[in-house]
Structure formats: structure tokens, C-alpha cells
C-alpha atoms as a PDB file:
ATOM      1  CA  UNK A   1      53.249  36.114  22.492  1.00  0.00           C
ATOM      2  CA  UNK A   2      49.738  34.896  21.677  1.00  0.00           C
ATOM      3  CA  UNK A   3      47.773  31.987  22.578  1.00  0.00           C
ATOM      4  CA  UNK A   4      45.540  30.755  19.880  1.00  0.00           C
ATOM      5  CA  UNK A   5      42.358  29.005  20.837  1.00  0.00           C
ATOM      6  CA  UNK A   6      42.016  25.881  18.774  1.00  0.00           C
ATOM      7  CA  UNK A   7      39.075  23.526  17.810  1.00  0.00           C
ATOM      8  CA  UNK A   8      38.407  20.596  20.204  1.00  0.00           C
ATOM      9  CA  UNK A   9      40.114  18.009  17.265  1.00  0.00           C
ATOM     10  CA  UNK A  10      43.105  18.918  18.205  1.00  0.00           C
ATOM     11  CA  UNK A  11      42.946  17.382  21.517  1.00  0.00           C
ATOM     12  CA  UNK A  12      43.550  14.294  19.594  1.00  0.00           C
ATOM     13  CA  UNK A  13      45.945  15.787  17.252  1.00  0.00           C
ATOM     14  CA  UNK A  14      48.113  16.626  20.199  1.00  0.00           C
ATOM     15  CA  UNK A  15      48.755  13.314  20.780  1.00  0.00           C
ATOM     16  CA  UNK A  16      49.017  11.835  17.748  1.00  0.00           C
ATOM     17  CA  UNK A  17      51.549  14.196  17.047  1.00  0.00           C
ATOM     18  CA  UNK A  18      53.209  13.197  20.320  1.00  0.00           C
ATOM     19  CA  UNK A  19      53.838   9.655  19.091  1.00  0.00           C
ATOM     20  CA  UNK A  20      55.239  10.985  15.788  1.00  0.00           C
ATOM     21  CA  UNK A  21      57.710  13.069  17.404  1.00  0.00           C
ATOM     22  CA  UNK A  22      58.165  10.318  19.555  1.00  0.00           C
ATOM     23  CA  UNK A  23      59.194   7.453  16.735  1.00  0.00           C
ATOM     24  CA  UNK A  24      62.196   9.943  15.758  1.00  0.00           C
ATOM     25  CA  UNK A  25      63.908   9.196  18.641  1.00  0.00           C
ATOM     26  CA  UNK A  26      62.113   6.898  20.949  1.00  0.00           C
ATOM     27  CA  UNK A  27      64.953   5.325  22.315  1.00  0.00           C
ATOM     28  CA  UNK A  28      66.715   8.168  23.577  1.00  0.00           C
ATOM     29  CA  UNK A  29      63.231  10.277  24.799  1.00  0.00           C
ATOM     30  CA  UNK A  30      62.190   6.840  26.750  1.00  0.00           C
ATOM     31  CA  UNK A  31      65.644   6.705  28.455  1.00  0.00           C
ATOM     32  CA  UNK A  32      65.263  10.403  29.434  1.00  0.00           C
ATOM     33  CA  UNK A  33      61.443   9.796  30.778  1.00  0.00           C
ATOM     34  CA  UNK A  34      62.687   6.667  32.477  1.00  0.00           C
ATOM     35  CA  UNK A  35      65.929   8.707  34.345  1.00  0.00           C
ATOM     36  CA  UNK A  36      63.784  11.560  35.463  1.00  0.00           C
ATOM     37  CA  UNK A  37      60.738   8.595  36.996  1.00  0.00           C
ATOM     38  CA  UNK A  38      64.226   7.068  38.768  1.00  0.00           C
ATOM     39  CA  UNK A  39      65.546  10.609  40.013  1.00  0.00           C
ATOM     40  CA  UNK A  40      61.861  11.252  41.256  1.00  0.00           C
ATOM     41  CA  UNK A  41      61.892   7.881  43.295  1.00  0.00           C
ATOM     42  CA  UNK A  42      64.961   8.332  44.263  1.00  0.00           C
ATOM     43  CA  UNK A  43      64.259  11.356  46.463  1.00  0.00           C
ATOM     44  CA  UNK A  44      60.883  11.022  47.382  1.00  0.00           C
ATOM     45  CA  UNK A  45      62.184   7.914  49.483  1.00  0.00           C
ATOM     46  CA  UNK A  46      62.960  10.953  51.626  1.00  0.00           C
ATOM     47  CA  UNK A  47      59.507  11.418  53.803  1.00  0.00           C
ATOM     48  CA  UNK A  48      58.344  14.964  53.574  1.00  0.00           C
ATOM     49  CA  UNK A  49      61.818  16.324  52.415  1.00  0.00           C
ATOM     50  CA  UNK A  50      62.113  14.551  49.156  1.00  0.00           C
ATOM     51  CA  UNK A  51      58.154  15.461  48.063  1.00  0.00           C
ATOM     52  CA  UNK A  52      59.621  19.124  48.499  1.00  0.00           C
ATOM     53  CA  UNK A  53      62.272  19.341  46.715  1.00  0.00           C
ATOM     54  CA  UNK A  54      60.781  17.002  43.618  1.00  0.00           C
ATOM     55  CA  UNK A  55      57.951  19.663  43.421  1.00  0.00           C
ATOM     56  CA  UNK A  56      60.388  22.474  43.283  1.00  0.00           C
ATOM     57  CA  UNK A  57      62.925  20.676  40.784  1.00  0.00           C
ATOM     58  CA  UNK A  58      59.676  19.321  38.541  1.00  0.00           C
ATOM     59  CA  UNK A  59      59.314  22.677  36.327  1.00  0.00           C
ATOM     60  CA  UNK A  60      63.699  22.690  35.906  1.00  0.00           C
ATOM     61  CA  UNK A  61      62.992  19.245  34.701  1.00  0.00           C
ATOM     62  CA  UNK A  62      59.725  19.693  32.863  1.00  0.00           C
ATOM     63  CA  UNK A  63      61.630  21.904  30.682  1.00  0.00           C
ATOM     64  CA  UNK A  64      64.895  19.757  30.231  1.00  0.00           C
ATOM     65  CA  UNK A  65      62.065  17.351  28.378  1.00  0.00           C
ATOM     66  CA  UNK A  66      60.876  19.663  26.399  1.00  0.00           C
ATOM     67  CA  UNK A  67      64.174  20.631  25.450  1.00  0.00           C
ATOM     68  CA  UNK A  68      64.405  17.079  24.408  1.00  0.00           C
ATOM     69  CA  UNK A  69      61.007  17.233  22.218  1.00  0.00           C
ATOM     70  CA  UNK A  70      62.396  20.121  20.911  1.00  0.00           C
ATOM     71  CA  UNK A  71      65.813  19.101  19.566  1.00  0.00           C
ATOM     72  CA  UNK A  72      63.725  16.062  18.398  1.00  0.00           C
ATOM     73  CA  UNK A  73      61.565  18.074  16.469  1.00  0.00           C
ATOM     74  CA  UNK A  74      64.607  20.177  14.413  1.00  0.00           C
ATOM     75  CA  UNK A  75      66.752  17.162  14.056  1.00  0.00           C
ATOM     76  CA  UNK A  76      69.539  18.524  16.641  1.00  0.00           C
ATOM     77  CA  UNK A  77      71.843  16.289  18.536  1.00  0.00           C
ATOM     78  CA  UNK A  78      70.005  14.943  21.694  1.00  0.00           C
ATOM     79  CA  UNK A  79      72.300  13.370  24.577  1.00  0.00           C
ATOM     80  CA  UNK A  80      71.404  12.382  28.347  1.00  0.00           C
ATOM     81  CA  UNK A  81      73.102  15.773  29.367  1.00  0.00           C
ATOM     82  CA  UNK A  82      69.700  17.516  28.251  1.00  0.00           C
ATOM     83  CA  UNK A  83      67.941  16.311  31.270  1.00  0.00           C
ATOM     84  CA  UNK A  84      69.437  18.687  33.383  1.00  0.00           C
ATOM     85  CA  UNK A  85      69.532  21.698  30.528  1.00  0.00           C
ATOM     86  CA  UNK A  86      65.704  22.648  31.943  1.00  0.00           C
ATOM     87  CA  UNK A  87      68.008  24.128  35.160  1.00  0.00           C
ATOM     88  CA  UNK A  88      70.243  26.358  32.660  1.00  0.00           C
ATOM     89  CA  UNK A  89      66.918  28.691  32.032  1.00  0.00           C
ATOM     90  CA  UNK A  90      65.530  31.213  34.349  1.00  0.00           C
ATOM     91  CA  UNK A  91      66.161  28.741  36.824  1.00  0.00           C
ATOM     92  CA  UNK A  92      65.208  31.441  39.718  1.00  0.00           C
ATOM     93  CA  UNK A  93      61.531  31.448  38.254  1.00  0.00           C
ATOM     94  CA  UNK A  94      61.644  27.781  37.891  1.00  0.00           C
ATOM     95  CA  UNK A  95      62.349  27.332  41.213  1.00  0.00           C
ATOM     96  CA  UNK A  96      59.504  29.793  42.473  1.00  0.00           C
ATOM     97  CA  UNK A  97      56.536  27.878  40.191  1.00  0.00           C
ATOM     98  CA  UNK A  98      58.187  24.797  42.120  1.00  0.00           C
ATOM     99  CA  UNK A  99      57.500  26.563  45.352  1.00  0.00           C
ATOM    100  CA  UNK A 100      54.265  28.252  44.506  1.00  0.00           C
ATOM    101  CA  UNK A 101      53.276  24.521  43.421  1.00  0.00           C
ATOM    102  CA  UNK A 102      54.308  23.323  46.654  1.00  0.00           C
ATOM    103  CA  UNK A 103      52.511  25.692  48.677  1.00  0.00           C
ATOM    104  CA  UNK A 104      49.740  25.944  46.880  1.00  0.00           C
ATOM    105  CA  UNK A 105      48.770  21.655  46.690  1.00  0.00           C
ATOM    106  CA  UNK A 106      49.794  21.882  50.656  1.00  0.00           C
ATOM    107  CA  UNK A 107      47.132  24.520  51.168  1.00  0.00           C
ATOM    108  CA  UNK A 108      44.724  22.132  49.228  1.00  0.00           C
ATOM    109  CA  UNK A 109      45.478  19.168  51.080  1.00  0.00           C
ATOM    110  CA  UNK A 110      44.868  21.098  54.213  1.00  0.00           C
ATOM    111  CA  UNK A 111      41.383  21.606  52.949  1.00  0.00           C
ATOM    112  CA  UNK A 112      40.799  18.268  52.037  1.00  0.00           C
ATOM    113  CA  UNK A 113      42.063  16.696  55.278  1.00  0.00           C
ATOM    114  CA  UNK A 114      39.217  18.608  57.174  1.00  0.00           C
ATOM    115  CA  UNK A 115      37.525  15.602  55.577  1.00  0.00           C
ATOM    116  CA  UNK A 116      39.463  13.027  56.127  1.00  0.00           C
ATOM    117  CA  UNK A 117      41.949  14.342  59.125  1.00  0.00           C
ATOM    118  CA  UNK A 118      44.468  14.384  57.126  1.00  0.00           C
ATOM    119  CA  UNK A 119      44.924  10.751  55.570  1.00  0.00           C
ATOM    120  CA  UNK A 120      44.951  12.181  51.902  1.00  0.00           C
ATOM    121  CA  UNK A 121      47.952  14.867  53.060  1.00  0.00           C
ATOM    122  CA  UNK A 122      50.202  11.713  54.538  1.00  0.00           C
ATOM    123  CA  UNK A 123      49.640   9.733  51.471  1.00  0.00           C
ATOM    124  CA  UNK A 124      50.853  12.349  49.425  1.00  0.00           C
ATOM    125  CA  UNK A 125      53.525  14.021  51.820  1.00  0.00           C
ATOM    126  CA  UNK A 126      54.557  11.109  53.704  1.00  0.00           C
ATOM    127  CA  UNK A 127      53.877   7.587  51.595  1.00  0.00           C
ATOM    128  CA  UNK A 128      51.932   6.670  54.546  1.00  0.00           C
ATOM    129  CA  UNK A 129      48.745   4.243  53.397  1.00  0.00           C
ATOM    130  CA  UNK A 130      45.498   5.455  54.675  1.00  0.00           C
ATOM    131  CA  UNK A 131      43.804   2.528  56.696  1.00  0.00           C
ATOM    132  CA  UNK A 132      41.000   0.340  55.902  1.00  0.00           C
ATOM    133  CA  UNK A 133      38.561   2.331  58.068  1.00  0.00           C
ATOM    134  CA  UNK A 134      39.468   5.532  56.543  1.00  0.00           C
ATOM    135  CA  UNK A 135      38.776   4.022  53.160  1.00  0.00           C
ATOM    136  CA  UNK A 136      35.556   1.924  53.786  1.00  0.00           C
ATOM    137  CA  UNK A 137      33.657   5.360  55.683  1.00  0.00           C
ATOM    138  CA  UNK A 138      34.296   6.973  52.569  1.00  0.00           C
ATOM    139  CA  UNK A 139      36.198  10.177  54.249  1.00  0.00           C
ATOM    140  CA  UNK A 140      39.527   9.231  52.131  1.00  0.00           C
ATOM    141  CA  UNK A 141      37.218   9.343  48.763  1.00  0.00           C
ATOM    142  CA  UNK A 142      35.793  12.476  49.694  1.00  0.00           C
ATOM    143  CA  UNK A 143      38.786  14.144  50.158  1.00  0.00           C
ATOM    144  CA  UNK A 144      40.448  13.209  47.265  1.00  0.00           C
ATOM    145  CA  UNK A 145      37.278  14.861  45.583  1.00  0.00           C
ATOM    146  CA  UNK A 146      37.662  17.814  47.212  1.00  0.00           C
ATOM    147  CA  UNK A 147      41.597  18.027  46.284  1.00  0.00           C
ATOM    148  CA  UNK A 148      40.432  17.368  42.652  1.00  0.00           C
ATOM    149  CA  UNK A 149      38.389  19.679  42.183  1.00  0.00           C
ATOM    150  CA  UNK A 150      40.586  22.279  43.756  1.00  0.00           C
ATOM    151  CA  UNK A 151      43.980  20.998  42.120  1.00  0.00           C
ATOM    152  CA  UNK A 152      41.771  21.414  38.127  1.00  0.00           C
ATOM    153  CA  UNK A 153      42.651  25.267  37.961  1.00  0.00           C
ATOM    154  CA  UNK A 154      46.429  24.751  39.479  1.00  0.00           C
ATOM    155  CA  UNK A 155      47.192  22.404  36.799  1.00  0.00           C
ATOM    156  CA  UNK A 156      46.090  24.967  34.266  1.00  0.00           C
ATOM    157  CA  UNK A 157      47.843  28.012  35.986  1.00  0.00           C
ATOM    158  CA  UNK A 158      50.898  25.315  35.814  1.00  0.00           C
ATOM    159  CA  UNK A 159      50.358  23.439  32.712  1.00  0.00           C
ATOM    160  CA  UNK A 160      52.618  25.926  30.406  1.00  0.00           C
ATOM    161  CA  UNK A 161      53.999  27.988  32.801  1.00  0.00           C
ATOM    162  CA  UNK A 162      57.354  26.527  33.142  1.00  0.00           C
ATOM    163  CA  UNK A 163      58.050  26.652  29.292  1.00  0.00           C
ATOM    164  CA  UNK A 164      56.299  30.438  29.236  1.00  0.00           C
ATOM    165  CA  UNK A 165      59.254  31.342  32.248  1.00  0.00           C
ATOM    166  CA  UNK A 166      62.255  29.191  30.316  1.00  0.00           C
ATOM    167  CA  UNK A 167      62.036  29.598  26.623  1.00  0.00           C
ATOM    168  CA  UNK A 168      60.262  33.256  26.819  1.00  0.00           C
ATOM    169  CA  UNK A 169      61.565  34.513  30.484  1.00  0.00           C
ATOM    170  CA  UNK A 170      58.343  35.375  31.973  1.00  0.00           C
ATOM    171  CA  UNK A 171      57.835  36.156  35.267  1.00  0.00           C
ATOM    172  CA  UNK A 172      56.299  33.467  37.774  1.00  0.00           C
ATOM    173  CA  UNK A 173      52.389  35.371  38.196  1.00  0.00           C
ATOM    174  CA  UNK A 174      52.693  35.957  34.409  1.00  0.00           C
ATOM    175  CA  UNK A 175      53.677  32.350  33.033  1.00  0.00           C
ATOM    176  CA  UNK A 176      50.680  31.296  35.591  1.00  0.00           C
ATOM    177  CA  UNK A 177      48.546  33.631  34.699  1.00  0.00           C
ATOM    178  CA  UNK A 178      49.010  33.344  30.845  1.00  0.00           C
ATOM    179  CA  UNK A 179      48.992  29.693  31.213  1.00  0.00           C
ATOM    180  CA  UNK A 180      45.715  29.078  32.729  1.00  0.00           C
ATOM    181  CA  UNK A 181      43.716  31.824  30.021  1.00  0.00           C
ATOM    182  CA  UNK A 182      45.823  29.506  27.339  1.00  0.00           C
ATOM    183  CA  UNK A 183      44.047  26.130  28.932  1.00  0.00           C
ATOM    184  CA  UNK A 184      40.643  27.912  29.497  1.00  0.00           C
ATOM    185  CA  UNK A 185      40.437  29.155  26.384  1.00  0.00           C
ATOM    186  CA  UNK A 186      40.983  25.190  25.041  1.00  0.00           C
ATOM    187  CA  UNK A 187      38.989  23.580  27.089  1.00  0.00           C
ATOM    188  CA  UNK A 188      37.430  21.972  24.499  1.00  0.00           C
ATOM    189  CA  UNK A 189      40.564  20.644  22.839  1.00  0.00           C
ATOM    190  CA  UNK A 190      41.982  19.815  26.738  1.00  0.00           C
ATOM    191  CA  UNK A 191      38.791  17.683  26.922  1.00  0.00           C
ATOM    192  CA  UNK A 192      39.243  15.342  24.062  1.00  0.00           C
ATOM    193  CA  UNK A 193      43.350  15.412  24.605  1.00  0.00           C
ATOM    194  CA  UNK A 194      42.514  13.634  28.048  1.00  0.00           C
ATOM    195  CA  UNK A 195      40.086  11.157  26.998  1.00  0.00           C
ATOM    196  CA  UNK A 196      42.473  10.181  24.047  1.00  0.00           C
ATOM    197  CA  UNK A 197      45.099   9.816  26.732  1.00  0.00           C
ATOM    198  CA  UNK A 198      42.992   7.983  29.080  1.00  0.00           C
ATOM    199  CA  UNK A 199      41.374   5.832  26.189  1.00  0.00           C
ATOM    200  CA  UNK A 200      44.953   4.887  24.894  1.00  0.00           C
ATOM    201  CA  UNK A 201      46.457   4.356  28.347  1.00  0.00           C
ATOM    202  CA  UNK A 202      43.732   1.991  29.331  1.00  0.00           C
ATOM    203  CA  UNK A 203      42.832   0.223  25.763  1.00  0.00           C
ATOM    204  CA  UNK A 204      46.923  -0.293  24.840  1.00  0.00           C
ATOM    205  CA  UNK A 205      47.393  -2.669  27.848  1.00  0.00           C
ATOM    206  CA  UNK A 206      44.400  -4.235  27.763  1.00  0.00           C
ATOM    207  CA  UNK A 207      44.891  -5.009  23.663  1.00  0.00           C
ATOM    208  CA  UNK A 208      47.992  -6.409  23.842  1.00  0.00           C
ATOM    209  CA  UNK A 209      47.843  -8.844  26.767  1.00  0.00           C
ATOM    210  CA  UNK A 210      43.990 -10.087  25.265  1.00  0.00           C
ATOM    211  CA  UNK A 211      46.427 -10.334  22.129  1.00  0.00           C
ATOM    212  CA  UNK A 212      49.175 -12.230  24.134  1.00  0.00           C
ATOM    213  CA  UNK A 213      46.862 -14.792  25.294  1.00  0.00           C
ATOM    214  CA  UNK A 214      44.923 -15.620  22.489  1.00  0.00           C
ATOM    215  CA  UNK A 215      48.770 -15.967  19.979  1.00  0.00           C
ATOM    216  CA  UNK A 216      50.263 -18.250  23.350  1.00  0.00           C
ATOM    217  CA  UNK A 217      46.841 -19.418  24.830  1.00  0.00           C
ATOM    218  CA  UNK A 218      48.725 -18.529  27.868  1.00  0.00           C
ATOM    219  CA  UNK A 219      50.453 -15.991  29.472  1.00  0.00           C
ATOM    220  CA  UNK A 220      53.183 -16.271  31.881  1.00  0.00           C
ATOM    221  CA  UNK A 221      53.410 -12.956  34.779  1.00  0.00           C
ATOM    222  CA  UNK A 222      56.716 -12.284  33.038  1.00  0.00           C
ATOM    223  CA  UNK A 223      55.564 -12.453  29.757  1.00  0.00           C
ATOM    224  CA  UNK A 224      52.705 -10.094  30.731  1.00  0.00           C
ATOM    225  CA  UNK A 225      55.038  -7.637  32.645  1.00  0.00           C
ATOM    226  CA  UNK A 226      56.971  -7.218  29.974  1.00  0.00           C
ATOM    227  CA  UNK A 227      54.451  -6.102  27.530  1.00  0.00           C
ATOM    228  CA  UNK A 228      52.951  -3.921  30.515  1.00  0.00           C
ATOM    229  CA  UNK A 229      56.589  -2.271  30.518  1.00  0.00           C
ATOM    230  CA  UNK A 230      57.093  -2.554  26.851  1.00  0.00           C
ATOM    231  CA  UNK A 231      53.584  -0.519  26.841  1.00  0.00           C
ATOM    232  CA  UNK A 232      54.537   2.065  29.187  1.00  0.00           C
ATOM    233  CA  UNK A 233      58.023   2.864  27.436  1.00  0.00           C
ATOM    234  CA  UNK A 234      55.392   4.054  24.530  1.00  0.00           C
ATOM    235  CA  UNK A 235      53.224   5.839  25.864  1.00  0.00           C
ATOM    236  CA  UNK A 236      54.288   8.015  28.723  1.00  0.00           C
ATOM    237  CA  UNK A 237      57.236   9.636  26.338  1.00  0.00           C
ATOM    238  CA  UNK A 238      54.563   9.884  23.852  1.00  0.00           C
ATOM    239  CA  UNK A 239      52.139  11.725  26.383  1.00  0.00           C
ATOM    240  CA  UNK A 240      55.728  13.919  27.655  1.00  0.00           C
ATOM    241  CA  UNK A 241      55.743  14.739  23.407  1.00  0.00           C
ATOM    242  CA  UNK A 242      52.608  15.797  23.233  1.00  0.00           C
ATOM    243  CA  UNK A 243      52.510  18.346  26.120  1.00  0.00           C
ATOM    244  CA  UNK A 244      55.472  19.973  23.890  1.00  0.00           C
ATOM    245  CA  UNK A 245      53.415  19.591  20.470  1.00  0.00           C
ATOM    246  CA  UNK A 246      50.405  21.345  22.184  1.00  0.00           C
ATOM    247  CA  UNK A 247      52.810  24.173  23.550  1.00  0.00           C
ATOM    248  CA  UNK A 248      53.832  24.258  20.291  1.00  0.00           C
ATOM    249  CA  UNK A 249      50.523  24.678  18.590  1.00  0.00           C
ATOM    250  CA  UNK A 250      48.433  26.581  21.421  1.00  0.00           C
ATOM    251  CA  UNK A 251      51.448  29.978  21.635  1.00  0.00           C
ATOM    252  CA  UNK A 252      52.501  31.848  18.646  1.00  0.00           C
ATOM    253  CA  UNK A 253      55.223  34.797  18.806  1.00  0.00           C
ATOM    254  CA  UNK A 254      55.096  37.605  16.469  1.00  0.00           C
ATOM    255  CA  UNK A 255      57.724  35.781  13.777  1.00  0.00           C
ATOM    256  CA  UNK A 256      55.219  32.456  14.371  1.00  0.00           C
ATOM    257  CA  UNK A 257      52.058  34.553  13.007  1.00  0.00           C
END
């Protein structure tokens, strides 16, 4: 197992690729994107309880996605029952990134309510809005600032780790550990990926409703919510594709060489 380090183009090409992979089968990906968002929501109407056990089921079902992109990209069947095949691998180690996750954001939330006594750590934990004071003094911007910065190098420790423990049966510390060299070594390529993501996620919607009311000169709320939703149902399966395509592209095996 090696991780390449590739040229800051492919940032883009990550995603492009993601849509491609994404047209094979878009119906069926965007029904398995839209059941795991429901599942999500579903338990984290539990306060406190239901944020834990979505962060230690989100690597199980990280992988049942890629399993999805996967099957996609060698034209194998593809059925809802995949969406659950993420907890059929190493499931064990899954479950311990989940945890190390867990305990890991709670420790930065803890730092970041010393600014804000804690307002940021409800909100997340709890669903529990911070108030207008606690926004207008600033403290709640702060501290989401502070959990920023901090959360950066536990999304690259966790960016490939779960497919580094499923599809190659690494151990927790090394999927972390060889995911995060994998994103710093492609930082550049990380850069461009998210600002192609946040340019297309922010210029799509805004496109197609200027286009909506220039064609009808008006725009009804439903009209415009469905082309919100219709926008949506594109890209966040294509974004879901393209963390598999860069997967794909970043780690090579010995056969892949």
C-alpha cells in the first residue's frame, strides 16, 4: 500500500470524476445518500445519545457508500442492501475510528467552550440554539474558530481511514495515521477539490433559480424548493463519488503499480 502524491489539478478531477461515476447510477446512489441523511436524523433526534452512536456508526456507513461507488464503478449489481454492507468489514475497527472520532471532537469542543461556556458543545451535542447574546459578543464565533482549526488535522487522520481499516484491514492508529500523511502530502490537490466543491455547491443553486426566474419571470417557493432539492440530489452523491474516486487515485497496492 502506497499513497501517491498528486498534482493540485486533480482536486478538480476528483470531482469531476465524482459526477461521472455518479450519472451511471444516479438514481440508485441518490436514494442511498438520501436513506443514510434519514437514518442520521432519525437518531440524532435522540439528545446526546443519538450524536453518539451516529459518530460511531458514520465510518460502518461511510464504507457501505463506497461500496456503492465501487460496484458503480465495475458495473456490479447495486441494491439498497449495500447500505448496511460497510458493517460486514472489520466492523470492530470501524467501530473504534467511530469512538476515537467521538472522543476526540468532544475533547475539542471542550476547548472551544472555554470560549464560549460551552454554547458551541450544546449545539453540536444537544441541538440546543445558542442565544442571541452569545452570538452578538462574538464568543459563539470564536469558538467555532477554535474547533476549526483544531477539527482540520482530525478530518485528515479520518478522511481515508475507514476505507484503509475495511477494504485493506488496517488497524485503527494505522488507517489514521496513514490517512492523514495521504491528505498532507495532497494538500495541494485537497485545496482546489474544496473550492471546486464549495464553488459548485454555491454557484449550482444560485444558476438555476436566476435561470428559473428569468424562463417564468417568477418563481413560486415551491417551484424554487424543488430545484433547491432537485440540486442537492446532484451534488451531494456526486461529492459522496468523489471521496471514493480520490481514494481511488491517491492509494495504490502493489498489483495497482
Amino acid at each position: 500500500m502506497q499513497a501517491l502524491t498528486l498534482p493540485a489539478r486533480h482536486g478538480w478531477r476528483w470531482l469531476a470524476d465524482g459526477f461521472r461515476l455518479f450519472r451511471k447510477n444516479h438514481g440508485m446512489l441518490a436514494f442511498l445518500v438520501v436513506s443514510y441523511w434519514l437514518l442520521m436524523a432519525v437518531l440524532n433526534l435522540i439528545p446526546w445519545l443519538g450524536t453518539a452512536v451516529t459518530t460511531l456508526c458514520i465510518p460502518a456507513f461511510s464504507v457501505s457508500l463506497m461500496n456503492a461507488c465501487r460496484n458503480i464503478e465495475r458495473a456490479a449489481p447495486l441494491s439498497p442492501q449495500i447500505l448496511f454492507s460497510g458493517f460486514q468489514s472489520n466492523l470492530p475497527a470501524l467501530l473504534t475510528l467511530g469512538a476515537v472520532y467521538l472522543v476526540a471532537t468532544l475533547c475539542i469542543l471542550g476547548i472551544s467552550s472555554l470560549a464560549d461556556d460551552g454554547v458551541l458543545l450544546r449545539l453540536m451535542m444537544a441541538g440546543e440554539k445558542p442565544t442571541p447574546e452569545a452570538i452578538a459578543d462574538g464568543r459563539f464565533v470564536v469558538a467555532s474558530q477554535i474547533a476549526l482549526l483544531l477539527l482540520c488535522p482530525l478530518m485528515m487522520a479520518y478522511w481515508y481511514a475507514p476505507m484503509l481499516a475495511a477494504w485493506h484491514r488496517f488497524s485503527p492508529g494505522k488507517a489514521l495515521f496513514f490517512s492523514f500523511v495521504a491528505c498532507l502530502r495532497n494538500w495541494r490537490a485537497f485545496l482546489v477539490y474544496s473550492l471546486a466543491v464549495a464553488f459548485v455547491c454555491m454557484l449550482a443553486p444560485v444558476f438555476l433559480l436566476g435561470l428559473l426566474a428569468v424562463l417564468l419571470q417568477e418563481s413560486s417557493a415551491l417551484v424554487s424548493g424543488l430545484v433547491v432539492v432537485g440540486t442537492i440530489l446532484v451534488i451531494a452523491p456526486t461529492v459522496f463519488a468523489s471521496f471514493y474516486v480520490s481514494f481511488r487515485d491517491v492509494f495504490v497496492t502493489g498489483s495497482d503499480a
